[in-house]
Protein backbone atom coordinates (compact mmCIF):
# COMPACT_ATOMS: atom_id res chain seq x y z
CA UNK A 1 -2.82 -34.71 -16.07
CA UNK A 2 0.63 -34.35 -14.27
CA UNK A 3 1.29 -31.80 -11.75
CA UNK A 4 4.02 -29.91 -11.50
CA UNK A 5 5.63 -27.59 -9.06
CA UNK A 6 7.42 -24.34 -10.09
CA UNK A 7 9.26 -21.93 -7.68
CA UNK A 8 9.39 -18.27 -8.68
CA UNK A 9 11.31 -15.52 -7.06
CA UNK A 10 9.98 -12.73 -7.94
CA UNK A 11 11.88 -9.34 -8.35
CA UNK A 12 10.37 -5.83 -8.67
CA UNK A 13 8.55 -5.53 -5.57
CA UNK A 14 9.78 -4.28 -1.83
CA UNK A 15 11.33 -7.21 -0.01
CA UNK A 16 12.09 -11.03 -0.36
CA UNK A 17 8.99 -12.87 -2.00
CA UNK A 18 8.80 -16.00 -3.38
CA UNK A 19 5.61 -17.87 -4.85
CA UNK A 20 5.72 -21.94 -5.19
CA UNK A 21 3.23 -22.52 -7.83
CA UNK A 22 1.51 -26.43 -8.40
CA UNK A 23 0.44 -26.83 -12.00
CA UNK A 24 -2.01 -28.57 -13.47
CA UNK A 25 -0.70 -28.63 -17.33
CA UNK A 26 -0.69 -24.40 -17.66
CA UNK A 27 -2.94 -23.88 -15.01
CA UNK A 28 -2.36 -22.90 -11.33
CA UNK A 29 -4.31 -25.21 -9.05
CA UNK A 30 -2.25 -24.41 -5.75
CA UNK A 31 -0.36 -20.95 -4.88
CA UNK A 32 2.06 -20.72 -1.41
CA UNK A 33 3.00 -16.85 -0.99
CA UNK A 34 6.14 -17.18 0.70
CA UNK A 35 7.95 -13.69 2.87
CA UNK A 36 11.27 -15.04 3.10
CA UNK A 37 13.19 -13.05 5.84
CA UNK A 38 12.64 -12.28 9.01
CA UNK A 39 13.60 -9.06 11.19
CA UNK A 40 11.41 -8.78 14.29
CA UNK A 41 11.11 -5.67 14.74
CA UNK A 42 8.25 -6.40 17.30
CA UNK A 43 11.22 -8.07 19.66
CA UNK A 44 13.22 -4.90 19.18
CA UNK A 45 10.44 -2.46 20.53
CA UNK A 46 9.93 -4.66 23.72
CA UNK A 47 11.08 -3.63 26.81
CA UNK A 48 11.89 -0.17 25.45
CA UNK A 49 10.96 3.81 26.47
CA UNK A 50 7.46 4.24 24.29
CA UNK A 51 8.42 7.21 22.79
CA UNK A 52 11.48 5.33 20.75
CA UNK A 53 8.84 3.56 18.65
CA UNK A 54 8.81 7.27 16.57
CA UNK A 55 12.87 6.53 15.18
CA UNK A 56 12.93 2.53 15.10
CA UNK A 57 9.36 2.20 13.47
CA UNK A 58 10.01 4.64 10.67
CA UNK A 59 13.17 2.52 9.89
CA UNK A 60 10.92 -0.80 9.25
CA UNK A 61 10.65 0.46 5.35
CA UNK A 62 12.77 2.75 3.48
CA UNK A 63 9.44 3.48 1.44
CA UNK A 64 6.19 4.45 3.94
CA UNK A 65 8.30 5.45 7.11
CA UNK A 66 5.87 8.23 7.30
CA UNK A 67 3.21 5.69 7.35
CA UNK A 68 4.34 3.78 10.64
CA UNK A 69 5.87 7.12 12.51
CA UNK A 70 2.13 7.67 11.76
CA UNK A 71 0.16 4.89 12.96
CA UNK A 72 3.03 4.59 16.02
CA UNK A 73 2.35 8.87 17.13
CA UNK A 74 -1.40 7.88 16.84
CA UNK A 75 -1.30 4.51 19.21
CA UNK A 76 0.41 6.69 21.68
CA UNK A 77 -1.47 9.40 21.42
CA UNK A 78 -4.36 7.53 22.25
CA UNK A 79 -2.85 5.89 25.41
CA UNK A 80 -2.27 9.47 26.77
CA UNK A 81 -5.42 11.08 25.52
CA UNK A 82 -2.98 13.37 24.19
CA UNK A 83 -5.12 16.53 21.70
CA UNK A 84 -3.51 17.51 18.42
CA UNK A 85 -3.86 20.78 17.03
CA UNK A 86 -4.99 21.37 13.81
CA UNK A 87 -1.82 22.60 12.18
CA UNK A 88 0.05 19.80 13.36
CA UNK A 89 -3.05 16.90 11.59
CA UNK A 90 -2.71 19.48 8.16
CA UNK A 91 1.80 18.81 8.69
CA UNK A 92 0.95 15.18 8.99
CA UNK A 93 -1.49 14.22 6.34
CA UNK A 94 0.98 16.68 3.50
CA UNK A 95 3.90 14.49 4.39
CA UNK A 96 2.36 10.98 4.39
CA UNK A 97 0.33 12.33 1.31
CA UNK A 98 3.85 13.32 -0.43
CA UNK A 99 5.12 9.82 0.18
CA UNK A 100 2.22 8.11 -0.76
CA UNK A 101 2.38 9.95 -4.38
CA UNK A 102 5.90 9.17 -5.01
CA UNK A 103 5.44 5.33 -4.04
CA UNK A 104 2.18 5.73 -6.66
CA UNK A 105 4.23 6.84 -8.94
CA UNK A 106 7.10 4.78 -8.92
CA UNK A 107 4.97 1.42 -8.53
CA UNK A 108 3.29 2.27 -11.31
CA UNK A 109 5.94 3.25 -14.20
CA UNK A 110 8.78 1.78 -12.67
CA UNK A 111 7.71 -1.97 -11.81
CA UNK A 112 4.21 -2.63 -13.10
CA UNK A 113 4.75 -1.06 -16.58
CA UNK A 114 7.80 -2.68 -17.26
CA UNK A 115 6.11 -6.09 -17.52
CA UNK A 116 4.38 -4.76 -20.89
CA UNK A 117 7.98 -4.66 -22.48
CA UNK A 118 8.31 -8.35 -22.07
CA UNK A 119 9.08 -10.53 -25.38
CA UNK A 120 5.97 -12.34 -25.60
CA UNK A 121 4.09 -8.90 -26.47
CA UNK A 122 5.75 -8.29 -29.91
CA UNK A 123 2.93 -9.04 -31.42
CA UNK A 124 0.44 -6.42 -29.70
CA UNK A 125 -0.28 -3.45 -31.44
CA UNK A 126 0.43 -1.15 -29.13
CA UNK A 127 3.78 -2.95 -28.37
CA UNK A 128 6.20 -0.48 -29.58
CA UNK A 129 4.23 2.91 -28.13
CA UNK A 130 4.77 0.62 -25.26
CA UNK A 131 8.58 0.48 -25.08
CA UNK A 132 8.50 3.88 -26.19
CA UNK A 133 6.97 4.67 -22.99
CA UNK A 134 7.96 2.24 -20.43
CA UNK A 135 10.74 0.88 -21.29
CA UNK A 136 13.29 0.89 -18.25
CA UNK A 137 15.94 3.70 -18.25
CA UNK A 138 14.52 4.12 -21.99
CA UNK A 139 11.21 5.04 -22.07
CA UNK A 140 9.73 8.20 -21.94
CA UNK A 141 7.40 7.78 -18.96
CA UNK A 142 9.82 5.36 -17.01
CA UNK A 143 12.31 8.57 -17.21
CA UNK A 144 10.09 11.21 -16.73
CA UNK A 145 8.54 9.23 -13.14
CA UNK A 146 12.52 9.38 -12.18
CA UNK A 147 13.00 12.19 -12.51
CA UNK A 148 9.54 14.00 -11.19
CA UNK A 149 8.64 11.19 -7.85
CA UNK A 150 11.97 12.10 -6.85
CA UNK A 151 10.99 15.58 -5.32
CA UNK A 152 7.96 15.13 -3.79
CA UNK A 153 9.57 13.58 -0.78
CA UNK A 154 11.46 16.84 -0.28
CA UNK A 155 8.19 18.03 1.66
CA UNK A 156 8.88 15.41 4.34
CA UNK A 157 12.40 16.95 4.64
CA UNK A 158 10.90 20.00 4.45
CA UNK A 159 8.85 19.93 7.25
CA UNK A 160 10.34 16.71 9.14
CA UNK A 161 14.35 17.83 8.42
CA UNK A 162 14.86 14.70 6.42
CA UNK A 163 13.50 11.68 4.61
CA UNK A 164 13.28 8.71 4.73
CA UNK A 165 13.05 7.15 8.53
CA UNK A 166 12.24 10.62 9.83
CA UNK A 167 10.70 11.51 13.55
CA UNK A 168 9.07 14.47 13.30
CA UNK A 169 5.84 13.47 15.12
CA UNK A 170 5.26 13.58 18.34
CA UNK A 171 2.62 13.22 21.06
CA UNK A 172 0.52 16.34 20.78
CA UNK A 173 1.75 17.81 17.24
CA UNK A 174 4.72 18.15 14.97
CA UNK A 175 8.16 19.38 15.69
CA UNK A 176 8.58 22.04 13.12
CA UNK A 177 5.87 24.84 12.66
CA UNK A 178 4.43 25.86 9.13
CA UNK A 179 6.12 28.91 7.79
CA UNK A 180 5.94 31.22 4.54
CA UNK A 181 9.05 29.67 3.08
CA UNK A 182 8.52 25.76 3.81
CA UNK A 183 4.69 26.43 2.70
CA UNK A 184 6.38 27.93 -0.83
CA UNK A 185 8.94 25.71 -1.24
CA UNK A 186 6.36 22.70 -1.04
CA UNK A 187 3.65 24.44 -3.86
CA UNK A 188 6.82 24.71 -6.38
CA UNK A 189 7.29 21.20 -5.93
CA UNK A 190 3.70 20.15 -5.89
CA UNK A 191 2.96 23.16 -8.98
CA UNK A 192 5.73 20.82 -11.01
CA UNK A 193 4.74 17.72 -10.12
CA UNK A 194 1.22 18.19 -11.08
CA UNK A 195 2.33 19.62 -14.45
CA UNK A 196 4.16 16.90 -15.36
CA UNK A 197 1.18 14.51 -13.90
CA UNK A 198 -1.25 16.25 -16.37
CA UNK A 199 0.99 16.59 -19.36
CA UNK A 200 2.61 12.96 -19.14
CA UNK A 201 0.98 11.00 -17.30
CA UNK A 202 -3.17 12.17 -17.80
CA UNK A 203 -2.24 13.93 -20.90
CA UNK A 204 -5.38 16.50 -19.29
CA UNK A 205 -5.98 19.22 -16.86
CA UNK A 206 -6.29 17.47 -13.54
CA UNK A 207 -10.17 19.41 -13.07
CA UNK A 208 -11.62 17.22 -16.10
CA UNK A 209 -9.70 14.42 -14.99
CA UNK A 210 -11.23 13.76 -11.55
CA UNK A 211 -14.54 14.94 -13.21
CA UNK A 212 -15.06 11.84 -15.02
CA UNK A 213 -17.60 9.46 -13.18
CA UNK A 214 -18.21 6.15 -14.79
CA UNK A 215 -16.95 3.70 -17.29
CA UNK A 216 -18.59 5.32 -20.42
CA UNK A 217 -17.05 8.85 -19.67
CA UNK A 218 -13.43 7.00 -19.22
CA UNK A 219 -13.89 5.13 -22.48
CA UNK A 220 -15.34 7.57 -24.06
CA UNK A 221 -12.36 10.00 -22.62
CA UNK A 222 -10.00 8.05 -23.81
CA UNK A 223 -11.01 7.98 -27.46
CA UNK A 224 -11.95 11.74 -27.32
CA UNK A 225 -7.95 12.74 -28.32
CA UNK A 226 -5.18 11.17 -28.97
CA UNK A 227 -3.45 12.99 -25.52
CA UNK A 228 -5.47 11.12 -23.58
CA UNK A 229 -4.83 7.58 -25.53
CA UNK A 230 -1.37 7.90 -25.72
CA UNK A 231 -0.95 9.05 -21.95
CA UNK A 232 0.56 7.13 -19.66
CA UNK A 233 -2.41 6.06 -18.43
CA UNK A 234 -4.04 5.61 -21.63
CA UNK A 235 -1.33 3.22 -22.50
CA UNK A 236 -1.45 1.79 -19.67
CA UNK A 237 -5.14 1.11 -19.74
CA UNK A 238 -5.13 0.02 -23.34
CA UNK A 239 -2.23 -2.03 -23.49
CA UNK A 240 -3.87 -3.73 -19.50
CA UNK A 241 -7.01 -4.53 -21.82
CA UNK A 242 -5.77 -5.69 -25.24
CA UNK A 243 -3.95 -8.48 -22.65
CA UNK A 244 -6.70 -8.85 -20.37
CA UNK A 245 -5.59 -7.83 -17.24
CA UNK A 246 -9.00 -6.87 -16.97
CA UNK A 247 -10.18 -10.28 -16.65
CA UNK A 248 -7.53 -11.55 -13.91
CA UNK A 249 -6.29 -11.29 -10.66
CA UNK A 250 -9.66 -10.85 -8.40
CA UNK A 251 -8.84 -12.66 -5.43
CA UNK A 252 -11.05 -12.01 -2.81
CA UNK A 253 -14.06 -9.74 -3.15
CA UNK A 254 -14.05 -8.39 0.86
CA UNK A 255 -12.48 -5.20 0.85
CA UNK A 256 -11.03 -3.18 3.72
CA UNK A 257 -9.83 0.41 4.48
CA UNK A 258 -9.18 1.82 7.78
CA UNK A 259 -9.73 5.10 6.66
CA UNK A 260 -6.85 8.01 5.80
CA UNK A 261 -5.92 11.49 6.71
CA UNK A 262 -6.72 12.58 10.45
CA UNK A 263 -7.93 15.72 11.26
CA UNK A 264 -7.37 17.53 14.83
CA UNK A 265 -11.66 16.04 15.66
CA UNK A 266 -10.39 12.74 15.15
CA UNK A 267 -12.23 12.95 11.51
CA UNK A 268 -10.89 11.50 8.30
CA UNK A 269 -10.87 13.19 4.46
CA UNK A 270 -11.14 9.26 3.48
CA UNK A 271 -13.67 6.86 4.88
CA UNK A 272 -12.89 3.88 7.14
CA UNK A 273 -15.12 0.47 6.52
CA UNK A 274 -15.49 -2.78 4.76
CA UNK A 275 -16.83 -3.79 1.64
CA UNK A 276 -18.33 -7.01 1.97
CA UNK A 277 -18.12 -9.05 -1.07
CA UNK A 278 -20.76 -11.05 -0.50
CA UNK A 279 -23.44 -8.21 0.03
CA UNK A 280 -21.82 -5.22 -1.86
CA UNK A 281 -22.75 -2.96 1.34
CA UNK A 282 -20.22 -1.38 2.98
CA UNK A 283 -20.20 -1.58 6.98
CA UNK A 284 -18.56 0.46 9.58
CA UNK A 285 -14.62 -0.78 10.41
CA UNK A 286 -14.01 -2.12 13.87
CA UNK A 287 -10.58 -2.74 14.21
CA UNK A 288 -11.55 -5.30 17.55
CA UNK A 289 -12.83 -7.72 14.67
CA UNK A 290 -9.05 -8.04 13.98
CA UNK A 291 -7.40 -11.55 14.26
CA UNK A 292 -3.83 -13.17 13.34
CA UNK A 293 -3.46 -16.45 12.74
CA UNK A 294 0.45 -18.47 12.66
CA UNK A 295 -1.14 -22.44 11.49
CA UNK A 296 0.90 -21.83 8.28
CA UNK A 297 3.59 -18.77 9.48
CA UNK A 298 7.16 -19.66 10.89
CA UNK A 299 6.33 -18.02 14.64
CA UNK A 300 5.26 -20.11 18.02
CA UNK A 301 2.16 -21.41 17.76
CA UNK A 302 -1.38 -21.12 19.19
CA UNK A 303 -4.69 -21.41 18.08
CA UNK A 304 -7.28 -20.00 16.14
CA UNK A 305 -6.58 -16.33 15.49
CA UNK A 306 -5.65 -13.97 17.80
CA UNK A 307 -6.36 -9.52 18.36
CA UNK A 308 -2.92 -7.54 17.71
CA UNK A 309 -3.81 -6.71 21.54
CA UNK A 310 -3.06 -10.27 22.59
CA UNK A 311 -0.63 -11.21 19.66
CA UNK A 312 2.85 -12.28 20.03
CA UNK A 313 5.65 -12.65 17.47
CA UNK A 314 7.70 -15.34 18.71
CA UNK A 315 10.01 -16.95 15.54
CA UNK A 316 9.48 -20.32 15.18
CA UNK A 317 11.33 -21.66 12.15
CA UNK A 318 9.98 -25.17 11.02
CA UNK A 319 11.58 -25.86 7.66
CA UNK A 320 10.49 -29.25 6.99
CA UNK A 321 6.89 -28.90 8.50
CA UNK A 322 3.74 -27.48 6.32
CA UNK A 323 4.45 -24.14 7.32
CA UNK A 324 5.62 -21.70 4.84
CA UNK A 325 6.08 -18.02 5.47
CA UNK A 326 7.20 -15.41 7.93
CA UNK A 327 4.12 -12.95 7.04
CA UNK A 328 1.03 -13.97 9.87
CA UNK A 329 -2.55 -14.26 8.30
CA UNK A 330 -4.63 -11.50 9.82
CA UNK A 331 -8.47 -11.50 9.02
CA UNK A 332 -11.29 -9.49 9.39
CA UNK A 333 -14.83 -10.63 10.95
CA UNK A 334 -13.14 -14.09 9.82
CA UNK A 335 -12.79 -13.40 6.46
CA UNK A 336 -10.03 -12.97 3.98
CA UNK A 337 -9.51 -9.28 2.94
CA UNK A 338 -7.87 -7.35 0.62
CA UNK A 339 -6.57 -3.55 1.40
CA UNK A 340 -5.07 -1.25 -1.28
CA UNK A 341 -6.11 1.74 -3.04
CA UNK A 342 -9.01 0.37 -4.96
CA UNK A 343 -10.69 -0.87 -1.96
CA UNK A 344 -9.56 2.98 -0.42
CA UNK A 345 -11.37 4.27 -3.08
CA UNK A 346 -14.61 2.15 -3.38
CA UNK A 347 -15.20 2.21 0.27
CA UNK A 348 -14.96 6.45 0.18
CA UNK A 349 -17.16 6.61 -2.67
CA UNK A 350 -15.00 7.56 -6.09
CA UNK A 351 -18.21 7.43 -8.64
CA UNK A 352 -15.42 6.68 -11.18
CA UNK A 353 -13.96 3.61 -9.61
CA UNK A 354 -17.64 2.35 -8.32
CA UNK A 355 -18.83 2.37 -11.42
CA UNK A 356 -15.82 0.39 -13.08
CA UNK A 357 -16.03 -1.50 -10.52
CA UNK A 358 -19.64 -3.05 -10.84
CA UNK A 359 -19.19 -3.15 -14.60
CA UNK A 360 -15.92 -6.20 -13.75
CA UNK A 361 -15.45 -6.22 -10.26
CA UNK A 362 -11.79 -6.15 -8.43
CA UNK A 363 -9.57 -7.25 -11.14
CA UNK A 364 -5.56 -6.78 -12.01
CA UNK A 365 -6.10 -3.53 -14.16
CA UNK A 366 -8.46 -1.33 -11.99
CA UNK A 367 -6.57 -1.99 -9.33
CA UNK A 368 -3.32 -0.17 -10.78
CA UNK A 369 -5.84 2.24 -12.48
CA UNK A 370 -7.37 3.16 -8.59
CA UNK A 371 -4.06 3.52 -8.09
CA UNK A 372 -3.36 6.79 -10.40
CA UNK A 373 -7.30 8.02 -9.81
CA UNK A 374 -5.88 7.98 -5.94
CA UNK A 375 -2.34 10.14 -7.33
CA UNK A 376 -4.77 13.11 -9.25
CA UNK A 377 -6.84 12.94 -5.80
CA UNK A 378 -4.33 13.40 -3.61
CA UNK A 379 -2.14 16.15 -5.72
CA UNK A 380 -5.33 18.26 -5.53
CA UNK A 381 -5.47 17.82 -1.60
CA UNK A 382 -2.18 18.43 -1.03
CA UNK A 383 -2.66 21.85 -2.81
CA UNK A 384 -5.34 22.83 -0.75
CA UNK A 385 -3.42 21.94 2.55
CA UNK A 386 -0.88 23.92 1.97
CA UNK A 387 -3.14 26.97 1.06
CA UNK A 388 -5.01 26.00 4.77
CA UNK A 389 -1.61 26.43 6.53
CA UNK A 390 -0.80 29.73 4.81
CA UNK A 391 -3.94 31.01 6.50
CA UNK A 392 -3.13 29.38 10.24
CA UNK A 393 0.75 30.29 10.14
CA UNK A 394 0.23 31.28 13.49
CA UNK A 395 -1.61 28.70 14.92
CA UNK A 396 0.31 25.88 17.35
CA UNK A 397 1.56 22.82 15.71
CA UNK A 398 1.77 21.19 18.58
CA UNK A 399 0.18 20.88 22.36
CA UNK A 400 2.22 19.79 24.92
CA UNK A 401 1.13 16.66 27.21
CA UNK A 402 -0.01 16.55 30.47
CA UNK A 403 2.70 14.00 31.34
CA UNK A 404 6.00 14.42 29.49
CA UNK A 405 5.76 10.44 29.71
CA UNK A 406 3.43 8.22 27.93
CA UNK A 407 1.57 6.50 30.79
CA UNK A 408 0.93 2.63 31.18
CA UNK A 409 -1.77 1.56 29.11
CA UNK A 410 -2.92 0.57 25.47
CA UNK A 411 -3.51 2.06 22.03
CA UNK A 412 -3.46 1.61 18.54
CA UNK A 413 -2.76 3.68 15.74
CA UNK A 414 -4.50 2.93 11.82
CA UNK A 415 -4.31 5.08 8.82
CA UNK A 416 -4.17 4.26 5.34
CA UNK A 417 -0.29 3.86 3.66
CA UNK A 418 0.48 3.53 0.15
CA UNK A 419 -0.59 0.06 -0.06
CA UNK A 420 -3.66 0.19 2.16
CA UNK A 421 -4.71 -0.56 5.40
CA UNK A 422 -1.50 -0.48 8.45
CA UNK A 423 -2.05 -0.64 12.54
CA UNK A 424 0.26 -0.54 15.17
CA UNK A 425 -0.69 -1.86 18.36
CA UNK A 426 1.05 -0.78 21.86
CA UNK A 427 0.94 -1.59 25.08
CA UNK A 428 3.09 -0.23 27.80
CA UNK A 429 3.52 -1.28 31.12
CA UNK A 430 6.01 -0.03 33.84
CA UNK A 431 6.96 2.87 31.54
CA UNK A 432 8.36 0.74 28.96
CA UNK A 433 6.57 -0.88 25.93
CA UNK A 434 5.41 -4.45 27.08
CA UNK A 435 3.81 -5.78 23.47
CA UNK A 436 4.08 -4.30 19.95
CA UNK A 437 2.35 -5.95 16.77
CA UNK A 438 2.36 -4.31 13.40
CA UNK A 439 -0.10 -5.45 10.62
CA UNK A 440 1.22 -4.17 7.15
CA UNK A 441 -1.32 -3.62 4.04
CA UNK A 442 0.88 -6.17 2.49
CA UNK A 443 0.32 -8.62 5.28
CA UNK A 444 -3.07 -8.83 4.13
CA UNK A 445 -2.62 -9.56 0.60
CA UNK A 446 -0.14 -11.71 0.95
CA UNK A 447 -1.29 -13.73 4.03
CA UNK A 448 -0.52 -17.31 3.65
CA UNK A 449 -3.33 -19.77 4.70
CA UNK A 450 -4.87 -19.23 8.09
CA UNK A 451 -6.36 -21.97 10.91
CA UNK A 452 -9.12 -22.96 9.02
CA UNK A 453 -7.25 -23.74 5.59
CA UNK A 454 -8.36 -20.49 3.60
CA UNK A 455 -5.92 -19.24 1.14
CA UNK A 456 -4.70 -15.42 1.79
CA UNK A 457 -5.86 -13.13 -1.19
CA UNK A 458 -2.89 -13.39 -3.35
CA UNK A 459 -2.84 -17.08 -3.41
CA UNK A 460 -6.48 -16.93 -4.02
CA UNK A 461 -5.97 -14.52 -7.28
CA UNK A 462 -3.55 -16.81 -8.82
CA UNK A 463 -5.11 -20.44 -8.25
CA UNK A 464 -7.26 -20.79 -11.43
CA UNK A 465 -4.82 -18.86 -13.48
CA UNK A 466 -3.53 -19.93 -16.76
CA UNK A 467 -0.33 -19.06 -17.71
CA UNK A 468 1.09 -19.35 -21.35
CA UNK A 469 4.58 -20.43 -20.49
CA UNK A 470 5.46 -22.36 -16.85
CA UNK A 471 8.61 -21.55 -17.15
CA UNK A 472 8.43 -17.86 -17.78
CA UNK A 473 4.45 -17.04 -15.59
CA UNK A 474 4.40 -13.31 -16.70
CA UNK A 475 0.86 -13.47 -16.12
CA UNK A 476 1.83 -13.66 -12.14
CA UNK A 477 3.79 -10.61 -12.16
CA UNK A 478 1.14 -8.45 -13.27
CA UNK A 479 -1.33 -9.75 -10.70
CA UNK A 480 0.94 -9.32 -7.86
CA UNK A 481 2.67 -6.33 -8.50
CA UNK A 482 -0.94 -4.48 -9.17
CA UNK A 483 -0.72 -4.52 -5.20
CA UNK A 484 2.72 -2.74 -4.82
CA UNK A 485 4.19 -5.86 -2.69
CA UNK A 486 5.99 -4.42 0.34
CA UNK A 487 7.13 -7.62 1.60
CA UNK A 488 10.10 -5.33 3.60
CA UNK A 489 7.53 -4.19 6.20
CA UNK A 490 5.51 -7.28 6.37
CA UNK A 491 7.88 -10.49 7.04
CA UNK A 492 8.55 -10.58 10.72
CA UNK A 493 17.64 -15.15 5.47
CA UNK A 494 16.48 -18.50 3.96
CA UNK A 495 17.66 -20.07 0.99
CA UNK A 496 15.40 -22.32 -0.40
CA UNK A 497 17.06 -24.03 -2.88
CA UNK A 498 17.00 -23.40 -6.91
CA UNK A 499 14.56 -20.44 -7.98
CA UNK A 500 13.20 -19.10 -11.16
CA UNK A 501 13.04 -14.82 -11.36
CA UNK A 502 10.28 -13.81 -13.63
CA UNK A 503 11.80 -11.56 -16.54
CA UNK A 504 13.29 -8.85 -16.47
């Protein structure tokens, strides 16, 4: 049978990402993940005072620039062996929480919904409850998420002065204490948020909600009223399933979460590890297992795969060689991983997304599903921060240093963003930052092929794929966009040539 290659630009996701596709008839028998554009912001940091990685490293995404002022306060941090009290760990995990909910959100009823309304659905029977919902600018749920998601951030601003790209962690703490007002102003917009969440969105109390604990009580939840069916997320699940998104998009089966949510002991509220797909047991996360490799990536070569520590991000553009992307192919233990917040979830222990999770393994729906279990998780803890700082208003939100400058050395700062697992990696040497590497949760999933020839994990999810029309792959969509692409943070501007955007 002829082969045939398609190109596909596709829109709806956080960056410049393009797939090239080889077809065998209607299915996918190849898959190239392509991050288009480059920005080096690893060049940028070099040679520079290692304190002004906390304004240029929120600035790498307009979307989780808590996330990296995270991971960046946390690598330096550790070079100083710098203490954090615990008022300043409760400031830091409600702000990166807030912006991990809105990104939830907004990924979830603004670009992986949308893909329901397509044509080619007209015939489903829930098609029309669909556009009634998620419809852009139209539906009810598309227009309810914009106009709820867009609040939450406020708490960033609220405690940080602004948001996005704000700097309001430092070594040793935060730079604004808690206080009766900012603690009130955040619980109005967390008290609204949540009663939209449960009204729209669960169509249920958020207690029942997070009490359900396997794949019977879910089914059986969702045919228990017609509030829960025709929910967002009883749309969404439905409408996932009548398609079969339930039966796509797996990828690899290694899983990987470096954990979420510090607390002053150096403790996390969610678990660190790595789910190994082969085994089903999950082991303890190392983050010296790490590697990048560059065979396939547009940066100076070397060999084999490298530790962040030893890394370098040199660009390296080879158009008319076999080497295809600006995103690096890190791997774990040698192995192809993916990060997100199913494999958050399943490596903490959610009963609910376990069990789902045995019953069809990693596929396209529960992974946007996880997604939404994490939202009603994390609304809760946010809650119950808030109430914790109300009874420490006067404790210290921050410790001052020994040293008011970060001292020569290494460190390295992980925590769990909106799309999974991100590290920064610092050295500094002569009192200015000597080597910098980032690895992004997208970086991950979209890896292309490493030394050895493996396939990163979207490629992998796609190859075996059929799709119903070549020329219109709405199937791919779904699969990638279940991740929340962030290709912004991950590439390190081409044209190449004529390309094909999936609808709409």
């Amino acid at each position: 049978m002829a082969r045939r290659i398609i190109q596909i630009d596709l829109n709806r996701v956080e960056g410049d990402l393009e797939f090239q596709l080889e077809l065998e008839g209607r299915e996918v028998v190849d898959a190239r993940c392509i991050g288009s554009l480059y920005r080096g912001f690893e060049q940028i940091l070099i040679g520079r005072r290692p304190k002004d990685a906390l304004v240029i490293t929120p600035r790498i995404c307009g979307i989780c620039g808590t996330a990296h002022l995270y991971s960046a306060v946390l690598a330096l941090e550790q070079i100083g062996r710098i203490a954090v009290p615990p008022n300043a760990s409760r400031i830091r995990n409600l702000c990166l929480m807030a912006e991990t909910v809105q990104s939830d959100l907004r990924q979830s009823f603004l670009f992986f919904t949308a893909d329901f309304c397509h044509p080619k659905y007209a015939g489903r029977p829930l098609y029309e409850k669909t556009l009634g919902a998620f419809l852009p600018f139209k539906g009810w749920a598309h227009r309810g998420t914009l106009e709820h998601s867009r609040h939450v951030p406020g708490i960033v601003a609220i405690f940080g002065g602004q948001w996005p790209h704000s700097s309001y962690m430092v070594p040793g703490g935060v730079t604004a204490p808690p206080t009766s007002r900012r603690i009130l102003d955040s619980l109005s917009i967390i008290n609204n948020l949540t009663r939209w969440f449960e009204q729209a969105v669960i169509g249920t109390d958020l207690g029942p909600w997070l009490e359900l604990e396997s794949a019977d009580q879910l089914f059986a939840w969702l045919e228990a009223a017609d509030t829960h069916a025709n929910s967002a997320i009883g749309l969404m699940t439905r409408m996932s399933r009548d398609i079969g998104l339930h039966r796509s998009g797996f990828g690899t089966s290694h899983m990987l979460s470096c954990g979420a949510y510090y607390d002053s002991a150096g403790g996390q509220m969610f678990k660190s590890g790595f789910l190994d797909g082969d085994t089903g047991k999950i082991e303890p996360f190392d983050q010296a297992e790490i590697a990048e490799h560059v065979r396939y990536s547009w940066f100076e070569p070397y060999e084999g795969g490298r530790h962040p520590f030893r890394g370098v991000t040199i660009p390296d553009f080879q158009p008319h060689s076999d080497r295809y992307s600006w995103s690096k192919a890190p791997r774990y233990r040698n192995e192809v991983v993916q990060t997100g917040p199913l494999a958050e979830l399943l490596i903490d222990g959610d009963p609910l997304i376990g069990s789902l999770y045995r019953a069809e393994g990693g596929n396209t729906w529960l992974r946007q599903f996880a997604r939404l279990r994490r939202t009603a998780l994390l609304l809760q803890k946010m809650r119950e921060i808030l109430h914790e700082l109300a009874a420490h208003l006067d404790d210290p939100h921050f410790t001052s240093p020994a040293e008011e400058e970060i001292p020569d050395g290494e460190g390295f700062g992980l925590i769990t963003a909106a799309r999974g697992a991100l590290g920064h990696w610092v050295q500094v040497t002569d009192g200015a930052i000597s080597r910098y590497q980032v690895i992004t949760p997208t970086a991950w999933n979209a890896s292309p092929k490493d030394s050895e020839g493996r396939h990163g994990h979207w490629e992998s999810s796609l190859i075996g794929l059929t799709v119903d029309d070549p020329d219109d792959p709405v199937e791919i969509g779904h699969i990638i966009r279940s991740h929340d692409p962030c290709l912004v943070c991950t590439v390190h501007l081409l044209d190449t040539g004529k390309r094909m955007t999936v609808w709409p």
